[in-house]
C-alpha atoms as a PDB file:
ATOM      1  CA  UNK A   1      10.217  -4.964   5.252  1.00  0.00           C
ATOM      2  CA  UNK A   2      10.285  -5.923   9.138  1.00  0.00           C
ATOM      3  CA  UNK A   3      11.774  -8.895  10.751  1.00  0.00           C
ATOM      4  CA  UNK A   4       8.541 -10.671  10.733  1.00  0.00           C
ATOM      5  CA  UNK A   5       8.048 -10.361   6.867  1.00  0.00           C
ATOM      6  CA  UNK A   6      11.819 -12.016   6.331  1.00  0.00           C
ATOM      7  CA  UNK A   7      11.043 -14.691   8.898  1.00  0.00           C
ATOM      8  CA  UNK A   8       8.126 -14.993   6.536  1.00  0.00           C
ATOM      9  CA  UNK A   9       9.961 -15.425   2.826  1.00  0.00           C
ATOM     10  CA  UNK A  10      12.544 -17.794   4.263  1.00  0.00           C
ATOM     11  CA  UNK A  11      10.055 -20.313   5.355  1.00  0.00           C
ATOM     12  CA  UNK A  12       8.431 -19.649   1.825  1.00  0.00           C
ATOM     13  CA  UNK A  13       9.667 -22.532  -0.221  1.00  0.00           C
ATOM     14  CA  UNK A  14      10.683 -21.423  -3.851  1.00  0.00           C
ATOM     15  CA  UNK A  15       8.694 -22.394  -7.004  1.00  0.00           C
ATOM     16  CA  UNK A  16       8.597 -21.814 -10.425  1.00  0.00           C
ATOM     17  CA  UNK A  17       6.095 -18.515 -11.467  1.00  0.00           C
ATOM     18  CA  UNK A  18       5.987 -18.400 -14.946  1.00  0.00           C
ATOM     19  CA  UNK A  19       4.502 -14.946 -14.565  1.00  0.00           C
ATOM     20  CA  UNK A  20       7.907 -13.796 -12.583  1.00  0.00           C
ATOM     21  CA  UNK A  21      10.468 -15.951 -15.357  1.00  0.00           C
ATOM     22  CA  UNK A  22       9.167 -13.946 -18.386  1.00  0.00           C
ATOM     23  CA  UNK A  23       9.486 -10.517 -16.575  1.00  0.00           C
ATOM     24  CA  UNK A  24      12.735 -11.335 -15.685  1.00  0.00           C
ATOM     25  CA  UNK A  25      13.792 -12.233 -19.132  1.00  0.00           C
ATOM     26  CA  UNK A  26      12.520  -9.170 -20.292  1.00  0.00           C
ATOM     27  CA  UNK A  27      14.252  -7.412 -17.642  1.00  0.00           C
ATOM     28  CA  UNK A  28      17.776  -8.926 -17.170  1.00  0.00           C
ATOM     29  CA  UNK A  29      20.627 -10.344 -19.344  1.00  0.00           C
ATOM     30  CA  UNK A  30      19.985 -14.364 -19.885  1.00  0.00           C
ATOM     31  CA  UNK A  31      23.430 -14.982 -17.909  1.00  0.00           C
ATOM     32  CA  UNK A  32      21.571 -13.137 -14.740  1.00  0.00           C
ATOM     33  CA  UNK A  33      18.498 -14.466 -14.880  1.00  0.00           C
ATOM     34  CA  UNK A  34      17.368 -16.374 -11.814  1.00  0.00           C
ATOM     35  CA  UNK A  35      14.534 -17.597 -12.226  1.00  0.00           C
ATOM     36  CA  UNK A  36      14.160 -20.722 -14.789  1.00  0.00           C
ATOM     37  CA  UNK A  37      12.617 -23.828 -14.006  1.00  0.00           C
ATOM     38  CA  UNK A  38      16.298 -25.168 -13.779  1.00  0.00           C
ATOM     39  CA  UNK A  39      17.547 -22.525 -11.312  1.00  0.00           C
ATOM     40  CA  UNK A  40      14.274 -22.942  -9.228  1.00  0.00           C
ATOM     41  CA  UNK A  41      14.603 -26.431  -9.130  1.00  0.00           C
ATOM     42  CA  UNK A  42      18.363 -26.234  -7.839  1.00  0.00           C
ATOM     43  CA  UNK A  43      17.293 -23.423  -5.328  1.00  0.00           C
ATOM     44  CA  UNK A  44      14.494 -25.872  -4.185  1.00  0.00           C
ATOM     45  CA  UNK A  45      16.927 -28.747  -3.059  1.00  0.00           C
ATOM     46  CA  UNK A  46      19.592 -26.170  -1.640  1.00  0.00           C
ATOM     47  CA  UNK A  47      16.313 -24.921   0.233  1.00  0.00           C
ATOM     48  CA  UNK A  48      14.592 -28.221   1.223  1.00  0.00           C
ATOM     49  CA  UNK A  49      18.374 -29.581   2.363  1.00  0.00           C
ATOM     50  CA  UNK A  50      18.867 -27.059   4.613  1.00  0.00           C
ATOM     51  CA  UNK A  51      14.754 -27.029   5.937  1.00  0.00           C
ATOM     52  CA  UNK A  52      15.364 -30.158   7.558  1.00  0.00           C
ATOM     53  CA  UNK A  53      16.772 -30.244  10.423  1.00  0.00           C
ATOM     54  CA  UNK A  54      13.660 -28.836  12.584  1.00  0.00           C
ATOM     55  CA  UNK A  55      12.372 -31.294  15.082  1.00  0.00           C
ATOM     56  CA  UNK A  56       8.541 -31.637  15.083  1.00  0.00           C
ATOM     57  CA  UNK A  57       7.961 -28.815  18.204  1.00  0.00           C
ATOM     58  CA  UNK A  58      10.099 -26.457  15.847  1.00  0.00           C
ATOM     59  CA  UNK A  59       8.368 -27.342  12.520  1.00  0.00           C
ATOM     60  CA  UNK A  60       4.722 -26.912  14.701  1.00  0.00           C
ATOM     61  CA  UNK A  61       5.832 -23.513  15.649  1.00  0.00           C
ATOM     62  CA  UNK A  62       6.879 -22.537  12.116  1.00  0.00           C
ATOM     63  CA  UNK A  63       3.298 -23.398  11.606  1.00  0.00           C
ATOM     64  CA  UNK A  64       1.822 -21.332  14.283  1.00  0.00           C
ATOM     65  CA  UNK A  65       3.483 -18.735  13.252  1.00  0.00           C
ATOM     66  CA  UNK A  66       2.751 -18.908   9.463  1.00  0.00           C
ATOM     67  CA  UNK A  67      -0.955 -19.431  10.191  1.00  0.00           C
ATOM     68  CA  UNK A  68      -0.652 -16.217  12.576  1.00  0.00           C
ATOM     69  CA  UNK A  69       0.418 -14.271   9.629  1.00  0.00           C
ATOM     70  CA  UNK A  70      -2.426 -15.687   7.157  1.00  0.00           C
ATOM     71  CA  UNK A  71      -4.789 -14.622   9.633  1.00  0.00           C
ATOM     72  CA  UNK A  72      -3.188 -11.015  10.126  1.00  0.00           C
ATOM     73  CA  UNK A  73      -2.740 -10.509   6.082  1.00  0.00           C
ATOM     74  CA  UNK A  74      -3.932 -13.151   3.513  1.00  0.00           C
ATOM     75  CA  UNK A  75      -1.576 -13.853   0.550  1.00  0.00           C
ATOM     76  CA  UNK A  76      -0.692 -16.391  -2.049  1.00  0.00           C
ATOM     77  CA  UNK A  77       3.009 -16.751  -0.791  1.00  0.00           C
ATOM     78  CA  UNK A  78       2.330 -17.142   2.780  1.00  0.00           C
ATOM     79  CA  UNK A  79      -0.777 -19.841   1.726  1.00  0.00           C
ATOM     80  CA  UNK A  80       2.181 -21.304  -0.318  1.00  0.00           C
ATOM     81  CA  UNK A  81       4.194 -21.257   2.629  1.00  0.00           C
ATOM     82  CA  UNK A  82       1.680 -22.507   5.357  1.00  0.00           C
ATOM     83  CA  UNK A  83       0.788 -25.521   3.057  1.00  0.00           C
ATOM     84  CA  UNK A  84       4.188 -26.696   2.474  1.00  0.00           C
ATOM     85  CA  UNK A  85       4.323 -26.476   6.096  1.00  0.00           C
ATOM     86  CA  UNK A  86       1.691 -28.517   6.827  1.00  0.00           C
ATOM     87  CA  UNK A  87       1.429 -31.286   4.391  1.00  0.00           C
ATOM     88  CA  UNK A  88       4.547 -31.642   2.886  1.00  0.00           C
ATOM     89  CA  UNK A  89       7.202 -31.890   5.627  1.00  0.00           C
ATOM     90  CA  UNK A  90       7.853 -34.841   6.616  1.00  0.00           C
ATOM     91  CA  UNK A  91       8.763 -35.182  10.643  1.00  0.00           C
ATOM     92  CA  UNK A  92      11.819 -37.138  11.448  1.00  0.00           C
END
């Protein structure tokens, strides 16, 4: 994984994947297990708490940079990313 990929999953704002929850509880003891709607949901504020401090210029380059990436290699976690990015943020 290179720098640019981890640049790239930190900006990615966690969610619930159903998909992900029941291989994990197929996979790892219930006092392990990460990935409930509960623990997503406390991840989620720990994440959006510390997401906003960017000013505007810092939150456009995040932007820039996830929409560079989309164009370089399509996925559904960087769409994820690039939408939260650009709708959902609000600037201070």
């Amino acid at each position: 994984m290179s720098l640019v990929d981890v640049a790239a999953t930190m900006l990615n704002p966690p969610r619930y994947r159903p998909e992900v929850h029941a291989l994990e509880q197929t996979l790892t003891p219930p006092a392990l297990q990460s990935t409930s709607p509960e623990a997503t949901a406390r991840l989620r504020a720990w994440w959006d708490d510390r997401m906003q401090g960017f000013t505007r210029a810092q939150r456009d380059a995040i932007v820039a940079f996830l929409t560079r990436m989309q164009e370089r290699r399509a996925d559904d976690e960087g769409q994820h990313a690039l939408d939260h990015w650009r709708t959902s943020v609000p600037y201070p």
